[in-house]
PDB file of N, CA and C in Angstrom:
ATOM      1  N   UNK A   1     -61.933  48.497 110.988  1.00  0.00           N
ATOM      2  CA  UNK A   1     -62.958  48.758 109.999  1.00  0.00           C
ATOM      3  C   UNK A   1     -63.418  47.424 109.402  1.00  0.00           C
ATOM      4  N   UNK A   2     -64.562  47.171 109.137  1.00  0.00           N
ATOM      5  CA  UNK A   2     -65.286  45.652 108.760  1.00  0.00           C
ATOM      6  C   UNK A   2     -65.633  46.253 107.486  1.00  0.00           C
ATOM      7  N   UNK A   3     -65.104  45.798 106.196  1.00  0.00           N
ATOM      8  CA  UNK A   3     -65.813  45.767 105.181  1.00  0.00           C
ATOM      9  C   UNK A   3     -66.889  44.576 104.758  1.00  0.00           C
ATOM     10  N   UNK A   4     -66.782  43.633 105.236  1.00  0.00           N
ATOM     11  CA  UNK A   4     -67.662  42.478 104.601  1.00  0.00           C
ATOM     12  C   UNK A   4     -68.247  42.605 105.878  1.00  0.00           C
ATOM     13  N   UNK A   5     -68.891  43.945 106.874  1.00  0.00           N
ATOM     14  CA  UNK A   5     -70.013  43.477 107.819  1.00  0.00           C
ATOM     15  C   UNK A   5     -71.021  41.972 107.542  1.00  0.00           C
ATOM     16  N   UNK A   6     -71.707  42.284 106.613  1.00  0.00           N
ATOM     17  CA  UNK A   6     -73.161  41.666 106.677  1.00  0.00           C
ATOM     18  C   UNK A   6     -72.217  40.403 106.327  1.00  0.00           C
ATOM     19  N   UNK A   7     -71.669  39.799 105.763  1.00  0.00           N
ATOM     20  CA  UNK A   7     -70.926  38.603 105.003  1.00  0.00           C
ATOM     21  C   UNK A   7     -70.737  37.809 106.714  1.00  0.00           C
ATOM     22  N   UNK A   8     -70.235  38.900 107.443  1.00  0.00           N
ATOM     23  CA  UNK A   8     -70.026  37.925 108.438  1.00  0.00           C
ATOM     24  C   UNK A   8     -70.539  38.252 110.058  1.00  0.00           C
ATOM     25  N   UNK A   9     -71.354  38.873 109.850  1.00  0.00           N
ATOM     26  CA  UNK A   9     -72.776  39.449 110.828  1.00  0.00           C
ATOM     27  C   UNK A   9     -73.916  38.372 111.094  1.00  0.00           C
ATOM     28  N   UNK A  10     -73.873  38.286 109.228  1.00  0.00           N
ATOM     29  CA  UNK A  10     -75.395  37.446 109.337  1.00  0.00           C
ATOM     30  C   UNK A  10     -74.758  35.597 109.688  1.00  0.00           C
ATOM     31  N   UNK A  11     -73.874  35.058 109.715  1.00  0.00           N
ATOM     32  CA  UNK A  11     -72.776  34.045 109.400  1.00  0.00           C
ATOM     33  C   UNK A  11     -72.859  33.340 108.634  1.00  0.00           C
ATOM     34  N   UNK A  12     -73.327  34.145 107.434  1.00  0.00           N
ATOM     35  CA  UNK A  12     -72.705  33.424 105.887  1.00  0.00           C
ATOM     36  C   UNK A  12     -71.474  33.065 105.997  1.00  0.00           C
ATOM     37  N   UNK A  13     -70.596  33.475 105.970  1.00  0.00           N
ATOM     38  CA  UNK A  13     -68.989  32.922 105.651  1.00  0.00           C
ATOM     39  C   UNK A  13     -69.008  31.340 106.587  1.00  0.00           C
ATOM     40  N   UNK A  14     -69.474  31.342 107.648  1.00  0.00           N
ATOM     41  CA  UNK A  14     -69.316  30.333 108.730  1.00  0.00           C
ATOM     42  C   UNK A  14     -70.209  29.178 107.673  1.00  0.00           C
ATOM     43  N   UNK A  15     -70.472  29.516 107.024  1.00  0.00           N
ATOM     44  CA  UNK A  15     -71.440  28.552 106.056  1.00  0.00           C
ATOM     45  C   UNK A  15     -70.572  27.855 104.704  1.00  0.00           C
ATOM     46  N   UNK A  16     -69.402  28.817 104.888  1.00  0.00           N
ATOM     47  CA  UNK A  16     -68.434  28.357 103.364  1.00  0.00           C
ATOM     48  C   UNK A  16     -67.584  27.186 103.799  1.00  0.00           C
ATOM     49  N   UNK A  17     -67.580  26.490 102.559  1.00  0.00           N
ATOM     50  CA  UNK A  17     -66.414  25.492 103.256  1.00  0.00           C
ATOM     51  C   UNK A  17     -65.413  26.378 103.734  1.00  0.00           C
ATOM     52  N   UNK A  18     -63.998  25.509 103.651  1.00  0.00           N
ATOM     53  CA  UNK A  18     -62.606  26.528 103.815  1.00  0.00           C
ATOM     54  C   UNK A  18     -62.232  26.146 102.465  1.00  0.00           C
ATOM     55  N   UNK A  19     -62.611  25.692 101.784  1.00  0.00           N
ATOM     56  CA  UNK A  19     -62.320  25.850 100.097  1.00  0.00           C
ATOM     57  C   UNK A  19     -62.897  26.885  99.824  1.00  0.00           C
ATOM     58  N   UNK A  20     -64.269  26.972  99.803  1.00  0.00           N
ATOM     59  CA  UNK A  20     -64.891  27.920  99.360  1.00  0.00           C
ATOM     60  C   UNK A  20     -64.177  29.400  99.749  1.00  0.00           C
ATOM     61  N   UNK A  21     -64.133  29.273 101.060  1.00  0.00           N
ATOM     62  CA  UNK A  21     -63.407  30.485 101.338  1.00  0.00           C
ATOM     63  C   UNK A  21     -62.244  31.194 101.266  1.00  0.00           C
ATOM     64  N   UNK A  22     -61.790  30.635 100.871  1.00  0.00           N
ATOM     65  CA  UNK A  22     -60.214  30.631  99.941  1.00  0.00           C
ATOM     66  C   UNK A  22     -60.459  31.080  99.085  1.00  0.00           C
ATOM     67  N   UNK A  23     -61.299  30.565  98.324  1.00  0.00           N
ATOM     68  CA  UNK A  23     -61.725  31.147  96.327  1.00  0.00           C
ATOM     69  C   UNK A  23     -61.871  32.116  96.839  1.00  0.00           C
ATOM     70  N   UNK A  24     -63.192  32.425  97.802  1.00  0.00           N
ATOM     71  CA  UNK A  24     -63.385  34.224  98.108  1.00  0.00           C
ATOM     72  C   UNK A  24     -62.327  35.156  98.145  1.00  0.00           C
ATOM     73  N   UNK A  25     -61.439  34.623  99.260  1.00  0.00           N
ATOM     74  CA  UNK A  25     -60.262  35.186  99.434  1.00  0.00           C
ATOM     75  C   UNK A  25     -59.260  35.784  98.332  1.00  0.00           C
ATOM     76  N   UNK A  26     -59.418  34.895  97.411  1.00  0.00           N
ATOM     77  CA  UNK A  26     -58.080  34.867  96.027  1.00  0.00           C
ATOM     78  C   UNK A  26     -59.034  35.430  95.373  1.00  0.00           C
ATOM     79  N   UNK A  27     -60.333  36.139  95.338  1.00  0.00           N
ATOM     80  CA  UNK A  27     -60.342  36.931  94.183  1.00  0.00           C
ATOM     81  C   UNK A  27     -59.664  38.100  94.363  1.00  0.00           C
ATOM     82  N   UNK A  28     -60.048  38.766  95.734  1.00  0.00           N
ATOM     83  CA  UNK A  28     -59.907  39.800  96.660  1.00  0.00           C
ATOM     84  C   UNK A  28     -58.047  39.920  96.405  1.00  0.00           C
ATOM     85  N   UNK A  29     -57.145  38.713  96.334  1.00  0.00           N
ATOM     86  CA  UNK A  29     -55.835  38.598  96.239  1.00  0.00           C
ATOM     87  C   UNK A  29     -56.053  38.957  94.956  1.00  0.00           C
ATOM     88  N   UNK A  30     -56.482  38.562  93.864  1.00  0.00           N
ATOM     89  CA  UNK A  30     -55.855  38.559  91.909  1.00  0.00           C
ATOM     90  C   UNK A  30     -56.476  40.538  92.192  1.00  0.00           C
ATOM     91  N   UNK A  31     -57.222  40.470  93.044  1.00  0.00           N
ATOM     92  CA  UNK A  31     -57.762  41.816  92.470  1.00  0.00           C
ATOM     93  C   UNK A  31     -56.354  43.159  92.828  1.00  0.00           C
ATOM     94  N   UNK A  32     -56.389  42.687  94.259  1.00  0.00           N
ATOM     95  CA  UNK A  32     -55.348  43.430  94.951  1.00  0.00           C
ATOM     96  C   UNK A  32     -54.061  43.597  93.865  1.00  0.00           C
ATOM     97  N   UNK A  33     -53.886  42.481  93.535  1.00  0.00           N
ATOM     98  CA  UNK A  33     -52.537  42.321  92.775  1.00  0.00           C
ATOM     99  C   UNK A  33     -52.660  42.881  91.202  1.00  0.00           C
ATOM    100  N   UNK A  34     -53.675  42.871  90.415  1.00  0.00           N
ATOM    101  CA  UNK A  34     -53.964  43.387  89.054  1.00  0.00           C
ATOM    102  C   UNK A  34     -53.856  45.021  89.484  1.00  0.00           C
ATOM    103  N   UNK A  35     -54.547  45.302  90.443  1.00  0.00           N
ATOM    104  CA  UNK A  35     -53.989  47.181  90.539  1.00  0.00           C
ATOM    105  C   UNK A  35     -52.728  47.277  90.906  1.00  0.00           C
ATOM    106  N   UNK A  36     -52.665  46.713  91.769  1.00  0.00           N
ATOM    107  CA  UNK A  36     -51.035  46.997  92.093  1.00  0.00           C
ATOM    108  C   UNK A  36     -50.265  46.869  90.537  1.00  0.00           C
ATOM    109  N   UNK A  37     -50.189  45.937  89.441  1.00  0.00           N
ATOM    110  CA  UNK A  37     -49.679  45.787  88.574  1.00  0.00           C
ATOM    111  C   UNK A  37     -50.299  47.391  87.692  1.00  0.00           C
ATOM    112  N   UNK A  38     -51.521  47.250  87.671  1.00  0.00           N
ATOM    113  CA  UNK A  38     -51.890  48.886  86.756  1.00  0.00           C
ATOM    114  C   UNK A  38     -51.486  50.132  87.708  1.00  0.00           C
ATOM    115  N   UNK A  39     -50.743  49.987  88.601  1.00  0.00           N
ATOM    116  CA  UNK A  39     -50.234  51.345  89.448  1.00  0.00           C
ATOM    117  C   UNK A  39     -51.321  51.781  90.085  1.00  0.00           C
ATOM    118  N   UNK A  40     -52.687  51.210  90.604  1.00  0.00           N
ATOM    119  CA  UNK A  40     -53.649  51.642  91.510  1.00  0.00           C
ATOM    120  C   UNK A  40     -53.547  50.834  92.542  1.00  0.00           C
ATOM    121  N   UNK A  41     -52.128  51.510  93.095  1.00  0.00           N
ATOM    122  CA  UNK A  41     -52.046  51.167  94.777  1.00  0.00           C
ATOM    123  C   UNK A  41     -52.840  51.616  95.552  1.00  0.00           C
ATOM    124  N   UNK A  42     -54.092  52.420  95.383  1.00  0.00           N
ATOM    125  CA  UNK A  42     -55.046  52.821  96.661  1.00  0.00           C
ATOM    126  C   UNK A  42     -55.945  51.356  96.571  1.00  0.00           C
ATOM    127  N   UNK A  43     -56.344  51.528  95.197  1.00  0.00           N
ATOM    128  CA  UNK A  43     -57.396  50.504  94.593  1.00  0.00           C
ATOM    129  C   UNK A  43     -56.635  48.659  95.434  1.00  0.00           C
ATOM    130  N   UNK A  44     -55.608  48.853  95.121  1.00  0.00           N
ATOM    131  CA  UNK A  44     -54.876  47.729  95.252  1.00  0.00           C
ATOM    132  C   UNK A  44     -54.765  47.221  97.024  1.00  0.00           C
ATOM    133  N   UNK A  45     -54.547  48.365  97.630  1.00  0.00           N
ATOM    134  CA  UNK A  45     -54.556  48.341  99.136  1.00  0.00           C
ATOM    135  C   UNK A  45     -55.913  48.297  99.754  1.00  0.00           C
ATOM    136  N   UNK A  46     -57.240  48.464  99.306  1.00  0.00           N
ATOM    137  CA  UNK A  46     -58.143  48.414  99.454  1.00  0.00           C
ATOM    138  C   UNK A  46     -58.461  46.943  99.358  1.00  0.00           C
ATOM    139  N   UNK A  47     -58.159  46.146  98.241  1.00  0.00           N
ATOM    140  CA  UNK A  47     -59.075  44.299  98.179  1.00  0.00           C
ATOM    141  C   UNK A  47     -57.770  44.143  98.853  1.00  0.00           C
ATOM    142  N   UNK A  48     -56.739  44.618  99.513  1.00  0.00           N
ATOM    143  CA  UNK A  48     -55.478  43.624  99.933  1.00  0.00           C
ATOM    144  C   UNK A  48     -56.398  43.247 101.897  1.00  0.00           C
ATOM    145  N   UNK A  49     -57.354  45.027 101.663  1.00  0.00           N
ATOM    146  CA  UNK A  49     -57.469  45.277 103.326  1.00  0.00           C
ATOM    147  C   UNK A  49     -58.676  43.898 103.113  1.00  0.00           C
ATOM    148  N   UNK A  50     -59.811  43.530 102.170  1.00  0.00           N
ATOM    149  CA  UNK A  50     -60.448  42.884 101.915  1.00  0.00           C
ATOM    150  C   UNK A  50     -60.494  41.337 101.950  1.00  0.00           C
ATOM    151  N   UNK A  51     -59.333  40.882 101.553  1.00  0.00           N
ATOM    152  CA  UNK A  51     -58.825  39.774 101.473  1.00  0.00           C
ATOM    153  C   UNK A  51     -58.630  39.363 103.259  1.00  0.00           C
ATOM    154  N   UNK A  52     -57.922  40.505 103.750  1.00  0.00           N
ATOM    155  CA  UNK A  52     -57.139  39.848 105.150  1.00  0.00           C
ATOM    156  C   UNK A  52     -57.899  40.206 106.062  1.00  0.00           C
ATOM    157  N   UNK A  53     -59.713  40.636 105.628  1.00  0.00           N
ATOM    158  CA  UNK A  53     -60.931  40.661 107.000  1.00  0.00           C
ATOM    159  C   UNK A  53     -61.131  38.881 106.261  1.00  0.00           C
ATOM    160  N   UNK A  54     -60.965  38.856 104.908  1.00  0.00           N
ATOM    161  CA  UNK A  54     -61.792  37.253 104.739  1.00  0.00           C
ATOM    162  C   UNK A  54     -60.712  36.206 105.486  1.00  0.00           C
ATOM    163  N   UNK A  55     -59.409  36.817 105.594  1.00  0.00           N
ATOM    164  CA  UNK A  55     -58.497  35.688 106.105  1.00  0.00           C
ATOM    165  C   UNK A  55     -59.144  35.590 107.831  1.00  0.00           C
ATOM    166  N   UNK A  56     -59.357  37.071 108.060  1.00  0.00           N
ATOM    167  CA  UNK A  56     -59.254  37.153 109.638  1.00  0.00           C
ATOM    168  C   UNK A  56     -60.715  36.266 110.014  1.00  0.00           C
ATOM    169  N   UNK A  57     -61.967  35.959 109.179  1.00  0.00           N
ATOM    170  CA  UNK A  57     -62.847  35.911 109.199  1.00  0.00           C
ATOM    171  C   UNK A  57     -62.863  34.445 109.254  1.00  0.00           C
ATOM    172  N   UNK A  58     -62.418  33.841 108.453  1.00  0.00           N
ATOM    173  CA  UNK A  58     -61.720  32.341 108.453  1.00  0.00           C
ATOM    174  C   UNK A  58     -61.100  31.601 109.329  1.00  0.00           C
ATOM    175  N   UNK A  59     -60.002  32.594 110.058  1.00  0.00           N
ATOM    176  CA  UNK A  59     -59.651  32.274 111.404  1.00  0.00           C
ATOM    177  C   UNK A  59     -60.419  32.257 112.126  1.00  0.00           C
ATOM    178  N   UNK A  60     -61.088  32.937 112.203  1.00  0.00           N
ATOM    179  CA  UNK A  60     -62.486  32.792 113.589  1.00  0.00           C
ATOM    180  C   UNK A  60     -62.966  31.711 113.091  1.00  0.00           C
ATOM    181  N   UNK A  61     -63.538  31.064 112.159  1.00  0.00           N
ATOM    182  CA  UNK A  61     -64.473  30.327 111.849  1.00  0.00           C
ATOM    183  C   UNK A  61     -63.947  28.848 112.738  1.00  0.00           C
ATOM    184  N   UNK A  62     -65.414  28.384 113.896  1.00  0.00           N
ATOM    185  CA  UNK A  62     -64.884  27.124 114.728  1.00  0.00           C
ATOM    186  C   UNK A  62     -64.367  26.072 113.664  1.00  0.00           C
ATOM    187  N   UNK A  63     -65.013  25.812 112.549  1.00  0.00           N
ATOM    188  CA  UNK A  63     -64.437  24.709 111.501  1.00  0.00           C
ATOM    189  C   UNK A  63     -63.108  24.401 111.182  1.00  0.00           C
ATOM    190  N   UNK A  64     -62.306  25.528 111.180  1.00  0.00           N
ATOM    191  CA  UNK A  64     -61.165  25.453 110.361  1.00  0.00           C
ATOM    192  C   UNK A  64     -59.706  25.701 111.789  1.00  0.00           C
ATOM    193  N   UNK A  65     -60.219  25.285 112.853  1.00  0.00           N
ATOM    194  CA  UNK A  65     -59.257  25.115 113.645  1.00  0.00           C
ATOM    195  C   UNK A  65     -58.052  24.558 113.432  1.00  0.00           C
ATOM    196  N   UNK A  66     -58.482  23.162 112.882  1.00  0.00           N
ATOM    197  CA  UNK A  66     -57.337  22.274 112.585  1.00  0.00           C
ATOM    198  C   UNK A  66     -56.502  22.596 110.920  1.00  0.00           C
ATOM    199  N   UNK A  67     -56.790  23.777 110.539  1.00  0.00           N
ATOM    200  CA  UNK A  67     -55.861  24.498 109.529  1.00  0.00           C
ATOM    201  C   UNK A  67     -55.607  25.802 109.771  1.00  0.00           C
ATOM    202  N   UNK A  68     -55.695  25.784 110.953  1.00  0.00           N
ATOM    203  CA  UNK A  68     -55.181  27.025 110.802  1.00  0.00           C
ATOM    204  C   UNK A  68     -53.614  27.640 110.899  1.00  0.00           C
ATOM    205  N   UNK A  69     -52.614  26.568 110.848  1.00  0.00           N
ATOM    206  CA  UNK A  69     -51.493  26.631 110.236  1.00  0.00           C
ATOM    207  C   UNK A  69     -51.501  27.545 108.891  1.00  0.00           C
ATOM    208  N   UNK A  70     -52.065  27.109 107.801  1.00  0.00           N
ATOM    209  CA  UNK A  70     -51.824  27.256 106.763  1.00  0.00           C
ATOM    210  C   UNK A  70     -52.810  28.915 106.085  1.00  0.00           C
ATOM    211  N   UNK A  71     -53.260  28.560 106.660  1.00  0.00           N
ATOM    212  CA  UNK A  71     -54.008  30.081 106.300  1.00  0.00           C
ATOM    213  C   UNK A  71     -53.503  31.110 107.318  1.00  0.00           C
ATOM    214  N   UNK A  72     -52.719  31.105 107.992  1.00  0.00           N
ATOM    215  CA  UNK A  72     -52.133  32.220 109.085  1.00  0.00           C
ATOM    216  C   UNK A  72     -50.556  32.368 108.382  1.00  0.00           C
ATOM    217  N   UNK A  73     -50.248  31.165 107.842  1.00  0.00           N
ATOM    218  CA  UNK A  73     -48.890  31.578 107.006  1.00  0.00           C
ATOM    219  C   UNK A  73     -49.038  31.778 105.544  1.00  0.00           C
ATOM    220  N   UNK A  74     -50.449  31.501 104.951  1.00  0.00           N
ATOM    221  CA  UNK A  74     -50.763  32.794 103.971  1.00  0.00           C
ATOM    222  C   UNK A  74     -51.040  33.735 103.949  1.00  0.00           C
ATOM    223  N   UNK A  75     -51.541  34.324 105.332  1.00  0.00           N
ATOM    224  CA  UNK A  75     -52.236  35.750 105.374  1.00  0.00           C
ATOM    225  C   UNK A  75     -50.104  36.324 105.687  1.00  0.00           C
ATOM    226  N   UNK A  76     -49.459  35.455 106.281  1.00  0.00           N
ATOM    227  CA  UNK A  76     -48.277  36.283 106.666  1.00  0.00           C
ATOM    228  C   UNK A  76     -47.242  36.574 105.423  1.00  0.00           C
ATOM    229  N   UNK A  77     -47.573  35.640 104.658  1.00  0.00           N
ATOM    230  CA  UNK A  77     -46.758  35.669 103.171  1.00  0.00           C
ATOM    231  C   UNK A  77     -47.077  36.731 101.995  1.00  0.00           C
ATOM    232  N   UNK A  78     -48.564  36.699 102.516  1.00  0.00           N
ATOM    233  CA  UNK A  78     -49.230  37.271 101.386  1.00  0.00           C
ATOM    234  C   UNK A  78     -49.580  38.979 102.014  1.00  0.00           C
ATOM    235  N   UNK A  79     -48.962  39.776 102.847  1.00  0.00           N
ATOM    236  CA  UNK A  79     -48.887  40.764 103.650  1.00  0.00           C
ATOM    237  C   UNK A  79     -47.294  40.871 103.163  1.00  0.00           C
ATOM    238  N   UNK A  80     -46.481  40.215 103.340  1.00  0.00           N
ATOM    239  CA  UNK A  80     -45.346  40.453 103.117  1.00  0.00           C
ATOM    240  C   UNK A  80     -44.958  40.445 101.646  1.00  0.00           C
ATOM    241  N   UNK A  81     -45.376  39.839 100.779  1.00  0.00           N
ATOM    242  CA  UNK A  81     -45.431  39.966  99.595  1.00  0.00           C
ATOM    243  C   UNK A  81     -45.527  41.614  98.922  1.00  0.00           C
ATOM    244  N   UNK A  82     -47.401  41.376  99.072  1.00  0.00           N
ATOM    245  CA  UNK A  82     -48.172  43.308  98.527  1.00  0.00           C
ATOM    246  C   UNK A  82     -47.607  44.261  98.987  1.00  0.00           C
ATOM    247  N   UNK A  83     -47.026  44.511 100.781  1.00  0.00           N
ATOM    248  CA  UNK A  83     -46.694  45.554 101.153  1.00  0.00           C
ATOM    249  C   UNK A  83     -45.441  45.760 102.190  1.00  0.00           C
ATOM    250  N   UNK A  84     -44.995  44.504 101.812  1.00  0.00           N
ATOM    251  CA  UNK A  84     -44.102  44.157 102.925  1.00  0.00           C
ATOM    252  C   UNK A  84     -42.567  44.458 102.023  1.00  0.00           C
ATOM    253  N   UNK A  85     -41.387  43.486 102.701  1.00  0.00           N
ATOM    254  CA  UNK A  85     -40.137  43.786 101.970  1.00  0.00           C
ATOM    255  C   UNK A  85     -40.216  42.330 101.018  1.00  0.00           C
ATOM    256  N   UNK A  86     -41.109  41.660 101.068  1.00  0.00           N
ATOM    257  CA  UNK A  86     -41.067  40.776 100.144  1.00  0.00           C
ATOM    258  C   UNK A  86     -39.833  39.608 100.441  1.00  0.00           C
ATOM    259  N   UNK A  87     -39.484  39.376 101.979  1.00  0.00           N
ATOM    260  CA  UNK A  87     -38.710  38.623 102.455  1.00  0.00           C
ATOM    261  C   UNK A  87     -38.681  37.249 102.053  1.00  0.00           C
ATOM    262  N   UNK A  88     -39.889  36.445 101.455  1.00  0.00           N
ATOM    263  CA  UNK A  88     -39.744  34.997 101.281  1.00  0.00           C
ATOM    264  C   UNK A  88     -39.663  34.856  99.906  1.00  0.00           C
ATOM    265  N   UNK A  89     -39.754  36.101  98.880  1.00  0.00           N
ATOM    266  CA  UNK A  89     -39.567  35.898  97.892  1.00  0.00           C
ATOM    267  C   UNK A  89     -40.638  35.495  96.778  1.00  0.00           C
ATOM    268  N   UNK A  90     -42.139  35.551  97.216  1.00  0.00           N
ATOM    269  CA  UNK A  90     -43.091  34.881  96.280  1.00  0.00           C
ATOM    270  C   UNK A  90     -43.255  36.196  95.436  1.00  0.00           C
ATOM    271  N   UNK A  91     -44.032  35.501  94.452  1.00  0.00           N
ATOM    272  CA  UNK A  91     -44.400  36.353  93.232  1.00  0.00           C
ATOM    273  C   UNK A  91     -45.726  36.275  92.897  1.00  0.00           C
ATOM    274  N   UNK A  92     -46.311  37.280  92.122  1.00  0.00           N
ATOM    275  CA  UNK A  92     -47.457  37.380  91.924  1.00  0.00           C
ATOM    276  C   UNK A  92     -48.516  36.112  91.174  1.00  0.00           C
ATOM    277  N   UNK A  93     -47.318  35.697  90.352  1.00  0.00           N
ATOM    278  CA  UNK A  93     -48.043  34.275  89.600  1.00  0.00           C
ATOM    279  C   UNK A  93     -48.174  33.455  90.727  1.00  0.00           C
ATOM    280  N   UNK A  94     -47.572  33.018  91.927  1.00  0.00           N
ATOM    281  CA  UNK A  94     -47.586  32.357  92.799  1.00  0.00           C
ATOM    282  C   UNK A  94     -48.645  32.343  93.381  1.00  0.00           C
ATOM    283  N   UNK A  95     -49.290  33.807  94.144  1.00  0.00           N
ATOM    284  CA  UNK A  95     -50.380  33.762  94.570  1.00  0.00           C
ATOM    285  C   UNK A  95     -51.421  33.435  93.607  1.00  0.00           C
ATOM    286  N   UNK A  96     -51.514  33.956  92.494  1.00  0.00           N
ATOM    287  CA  UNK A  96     -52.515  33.501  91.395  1.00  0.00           C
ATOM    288  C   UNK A  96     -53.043  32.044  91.114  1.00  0.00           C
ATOM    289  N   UNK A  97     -51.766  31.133  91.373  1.00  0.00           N
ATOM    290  CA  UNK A  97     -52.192  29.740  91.477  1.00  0.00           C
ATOM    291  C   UNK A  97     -52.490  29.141  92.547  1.00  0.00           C
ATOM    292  N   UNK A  98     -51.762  29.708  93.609  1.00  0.00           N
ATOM    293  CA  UNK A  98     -52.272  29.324  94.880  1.00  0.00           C
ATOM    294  C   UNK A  98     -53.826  29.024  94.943  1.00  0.00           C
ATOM    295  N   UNK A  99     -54.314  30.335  94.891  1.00  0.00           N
ATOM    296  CA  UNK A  99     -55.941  30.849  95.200  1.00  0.00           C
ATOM    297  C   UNK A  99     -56.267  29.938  94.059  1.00  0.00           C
ATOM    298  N   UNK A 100     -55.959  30.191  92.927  1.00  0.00           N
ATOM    299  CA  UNK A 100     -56.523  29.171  91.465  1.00  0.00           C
ATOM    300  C   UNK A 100     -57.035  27.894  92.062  1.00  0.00           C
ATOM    301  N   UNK A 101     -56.179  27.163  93.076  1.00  0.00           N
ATOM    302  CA  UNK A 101     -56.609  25.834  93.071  1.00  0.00           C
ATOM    303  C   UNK A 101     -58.074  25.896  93.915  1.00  0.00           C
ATOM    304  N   UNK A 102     -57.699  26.562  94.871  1.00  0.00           N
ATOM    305  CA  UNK A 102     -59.219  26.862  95.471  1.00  0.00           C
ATOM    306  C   UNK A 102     -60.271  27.304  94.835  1.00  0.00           C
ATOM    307  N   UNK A 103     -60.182  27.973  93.952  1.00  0.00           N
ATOM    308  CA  UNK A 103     -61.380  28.087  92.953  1.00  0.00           C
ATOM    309  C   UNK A 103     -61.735  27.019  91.833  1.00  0.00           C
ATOM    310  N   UNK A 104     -60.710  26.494  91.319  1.00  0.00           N
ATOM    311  CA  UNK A 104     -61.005  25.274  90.791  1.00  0.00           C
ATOM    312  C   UNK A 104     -61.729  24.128  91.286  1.00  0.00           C
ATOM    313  N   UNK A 105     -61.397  23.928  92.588  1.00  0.00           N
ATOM    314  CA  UNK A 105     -61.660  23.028  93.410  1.00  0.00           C
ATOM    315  C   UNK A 105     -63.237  23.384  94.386  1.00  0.00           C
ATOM    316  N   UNK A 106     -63.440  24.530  94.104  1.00  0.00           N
ATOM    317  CA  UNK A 106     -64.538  25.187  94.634  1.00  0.00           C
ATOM    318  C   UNK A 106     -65.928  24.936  93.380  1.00  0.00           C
ATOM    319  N   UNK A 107     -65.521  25.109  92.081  1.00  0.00           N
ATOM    320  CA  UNK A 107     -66.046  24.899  91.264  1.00  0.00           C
ATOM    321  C   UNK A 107     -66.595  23.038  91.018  1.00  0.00           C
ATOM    322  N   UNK A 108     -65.636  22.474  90.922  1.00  0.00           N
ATOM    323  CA  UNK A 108     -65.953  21.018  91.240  1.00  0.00           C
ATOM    324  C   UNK A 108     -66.879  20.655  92.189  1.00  0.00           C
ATOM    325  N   UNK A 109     -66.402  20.858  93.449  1.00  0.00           N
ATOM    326  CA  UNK A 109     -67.719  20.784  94.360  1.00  0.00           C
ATOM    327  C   UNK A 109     -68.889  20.970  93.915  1.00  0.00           C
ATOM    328  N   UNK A 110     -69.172  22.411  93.212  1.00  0.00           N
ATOM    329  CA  UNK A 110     -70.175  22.681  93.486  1.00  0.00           C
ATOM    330  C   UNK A 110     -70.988  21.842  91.461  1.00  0.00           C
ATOM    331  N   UNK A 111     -70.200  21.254  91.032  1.00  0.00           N
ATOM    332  CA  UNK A 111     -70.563  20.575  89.871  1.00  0.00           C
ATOM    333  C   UNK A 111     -70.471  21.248  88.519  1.00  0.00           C
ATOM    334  N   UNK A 112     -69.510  22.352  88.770  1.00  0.00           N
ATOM    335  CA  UNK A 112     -69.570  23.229  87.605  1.00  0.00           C
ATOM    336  C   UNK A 112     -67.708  22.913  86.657  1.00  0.00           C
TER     337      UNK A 112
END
């Protein structure tokens, strides 16, 4: 199922940095994770499915070949985290800053 069709149909995303696309990503993560915290695990499993078309979407992207270490062992951390057994142990503030820096840093770029 493609929720962000047009996002990555028309190839906007192929247009984001991989900063940029990270911020995208981590809202889709704070969002996932704020329901999960208010007990709207449908709501919550829904931006989690959201987040990991923007991860999968990222991976495709030809740009970001040479990282794709690091965003394939966040999409695996961050799966194991929301719905997994929570094997590596991260926590929700964790992801929150994670993504934070990418939005911070997304913001700079762009002069704000």
């Amino acid at each position: 199922m493609i929720i962000h069709k047009e996002t990555f149909v028309s190839g906007r995303w192929f247009k984001f940095s991989l900063v940029e696309q990270m911020a995208n990503i981590g809202t889709d993560v704070d969002r996932a994770i704020r329901y999960k915290q208010r007990g709207e695990l449908e709501a919550s499993t829904q931006a989690l499915y959201r987040a990991i078309e923007l991860i999968d979407f990222t991976v495709a992207d030809p740009k970001n070949r040479r990282r794709l270490k690091e965003v394939l062992r966040a999409r695996e951390f961050l799966l194991d985290h929301l719905i997994g057994e929570d094997q590596y142990g991260m926590t929700d503030e964790f992801w929150q800053r994670y993504f934070y820096e990418f939005n911070y840093t997304a913001a700079l770029q762009r002069g704000k």
